[in-house]
Protein backbone atom coordinates (compact mmCIF):
# COMPACT_ATOMS: atom_id res chain seq x y z
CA UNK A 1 29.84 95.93 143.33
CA UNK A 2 33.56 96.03 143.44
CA UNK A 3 35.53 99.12 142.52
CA UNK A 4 38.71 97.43 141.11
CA UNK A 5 39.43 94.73 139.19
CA UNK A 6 40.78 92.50 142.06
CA UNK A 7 39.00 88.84 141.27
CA UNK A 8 40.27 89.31 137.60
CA UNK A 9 43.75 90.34 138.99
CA UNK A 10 43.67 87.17 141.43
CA UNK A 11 42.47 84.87 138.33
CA UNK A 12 45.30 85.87 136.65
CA UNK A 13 48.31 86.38 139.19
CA UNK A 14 47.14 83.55 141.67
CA UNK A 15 45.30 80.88 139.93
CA UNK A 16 46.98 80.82 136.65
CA UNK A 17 50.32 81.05 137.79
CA UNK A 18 50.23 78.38 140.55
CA UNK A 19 51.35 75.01 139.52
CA UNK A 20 49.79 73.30 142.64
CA UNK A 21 46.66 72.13 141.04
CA UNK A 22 45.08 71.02 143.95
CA UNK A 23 45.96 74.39 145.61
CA UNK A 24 44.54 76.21 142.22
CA UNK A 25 41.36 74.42 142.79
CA UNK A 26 40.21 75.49 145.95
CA UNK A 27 41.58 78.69 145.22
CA UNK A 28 39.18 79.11 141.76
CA UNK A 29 36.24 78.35 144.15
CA UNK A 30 36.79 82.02 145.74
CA UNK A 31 37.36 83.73 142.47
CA UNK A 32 35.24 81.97 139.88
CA UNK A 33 31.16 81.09 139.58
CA UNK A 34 31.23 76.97 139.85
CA UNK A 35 29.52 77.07 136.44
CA UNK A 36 32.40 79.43 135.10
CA UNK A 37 32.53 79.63 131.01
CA UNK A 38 36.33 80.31 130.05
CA UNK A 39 36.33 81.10 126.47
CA UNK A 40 40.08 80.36 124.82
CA UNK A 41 39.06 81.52 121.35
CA UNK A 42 36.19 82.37 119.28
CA UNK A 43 36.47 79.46 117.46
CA UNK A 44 35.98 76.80 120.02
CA UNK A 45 33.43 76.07 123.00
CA UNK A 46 33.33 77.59 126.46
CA UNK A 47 35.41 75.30 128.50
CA UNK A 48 33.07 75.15 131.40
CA UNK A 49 33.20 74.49 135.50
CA UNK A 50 36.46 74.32 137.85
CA UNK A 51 37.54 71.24 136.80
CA UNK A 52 37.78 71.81 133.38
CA UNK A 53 39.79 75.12 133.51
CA UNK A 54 41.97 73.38 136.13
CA UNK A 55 43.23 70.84 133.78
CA UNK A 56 43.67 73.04 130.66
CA UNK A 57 45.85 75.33 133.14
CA UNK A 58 47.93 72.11 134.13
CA UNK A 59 48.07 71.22 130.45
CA UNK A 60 49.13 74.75 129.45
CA UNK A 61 51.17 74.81 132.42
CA UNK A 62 53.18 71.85 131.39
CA UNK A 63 54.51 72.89 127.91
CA UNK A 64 55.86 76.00 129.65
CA UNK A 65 59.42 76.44 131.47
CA UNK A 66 59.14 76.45 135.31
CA UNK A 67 60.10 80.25 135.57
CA UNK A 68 57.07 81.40 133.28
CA UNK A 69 54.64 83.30 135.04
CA UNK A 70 52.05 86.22 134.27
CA UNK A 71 52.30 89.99 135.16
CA UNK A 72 50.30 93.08 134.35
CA UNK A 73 51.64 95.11 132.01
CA UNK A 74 49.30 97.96 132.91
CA UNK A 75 46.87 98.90 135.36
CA UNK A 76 43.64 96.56 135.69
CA UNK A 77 39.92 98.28 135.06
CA UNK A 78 36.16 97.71 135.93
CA UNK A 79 33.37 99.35 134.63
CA UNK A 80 29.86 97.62 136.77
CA UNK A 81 30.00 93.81 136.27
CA UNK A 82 33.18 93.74 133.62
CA UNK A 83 36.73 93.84 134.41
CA UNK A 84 39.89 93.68 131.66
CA UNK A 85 43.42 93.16 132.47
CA UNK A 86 46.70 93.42 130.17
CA UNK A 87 49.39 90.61 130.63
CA UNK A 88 52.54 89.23 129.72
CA UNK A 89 53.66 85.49 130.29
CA UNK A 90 57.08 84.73 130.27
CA UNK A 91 60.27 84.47 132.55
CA UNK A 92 60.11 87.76 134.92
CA UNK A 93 61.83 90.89 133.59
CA UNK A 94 62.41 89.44 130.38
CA UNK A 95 60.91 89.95 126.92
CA UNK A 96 57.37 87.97 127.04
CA UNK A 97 56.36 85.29 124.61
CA UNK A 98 52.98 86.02 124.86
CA UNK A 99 50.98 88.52 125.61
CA UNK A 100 46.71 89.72 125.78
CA UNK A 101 43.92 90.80 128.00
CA UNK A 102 41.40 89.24 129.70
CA UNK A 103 37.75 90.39 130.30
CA UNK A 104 35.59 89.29 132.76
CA UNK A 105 31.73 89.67 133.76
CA UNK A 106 31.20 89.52 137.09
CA UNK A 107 27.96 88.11 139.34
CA UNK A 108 27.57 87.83 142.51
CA UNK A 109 31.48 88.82 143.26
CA UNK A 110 32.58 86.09 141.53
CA UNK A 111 33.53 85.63 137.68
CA UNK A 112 31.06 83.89 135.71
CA UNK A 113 32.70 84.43 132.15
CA UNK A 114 36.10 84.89 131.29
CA UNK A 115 37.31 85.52 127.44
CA UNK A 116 40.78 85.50 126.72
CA UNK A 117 42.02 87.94 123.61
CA UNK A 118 45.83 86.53 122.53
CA UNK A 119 48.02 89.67 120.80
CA UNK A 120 49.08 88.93 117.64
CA UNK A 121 52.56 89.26 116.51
């Protein structure tokens, strides 16, 4: 079981900040379960598999200027198979336009589910 929140960390800092899809891609299959459930909001479905998540990161990805990226805005956490993380998106060192947390649960060292909690301003 791992003792930090590293695959979280890398889901966030390396696969949704890299605007190489093909490069994000291969990289998800170290980091997330193949059958991965991403869930945007509790109103919709699980967006489900690589693939999927893949393009709604390019289609995300696209609406946003080139310097946007994520960055923790506080120390990652685990606790057995979950992990959360607090972020900001937005150009480096400036004031973010978004920010949340993302939780993860963990099999198998790899993220099965990932929920993603938007702040509210």
């Amino acid at each position: 079981m791992a003792s930090t929140a590293k695959l979280l960390e890398d889901s966030l800092l390396v696969i949704w900040n890299d605007r190489n899809s093909d490069k994000r891609l291969e990289t998800m299959k170290q980091i997330y379960a193949p059958d991965i459930h991403f869930y945007e909001n509790n109103d919709g479905n699980a967006i489900v598999g690589h693939q999927a998540i893949n393009e709604l990161i390019s289609k995300l990805q696209s609406g946003w200027p080139i310097e946007f990226q994520f960055e923790l805005n506080k120390p990652s956490q685990v606790n057995h198979t979950a992990q959360i993380i607090s972020w900001n998106l937005g150009p480096k060192g400036a004031t973010p336009i978004a920010t949340g947390m993302d939780v993860a649960i963990t099999e198998n060292d790899l993220i099965k589910s990932l929920y993603l909690f938007l702040d509210t301003k």
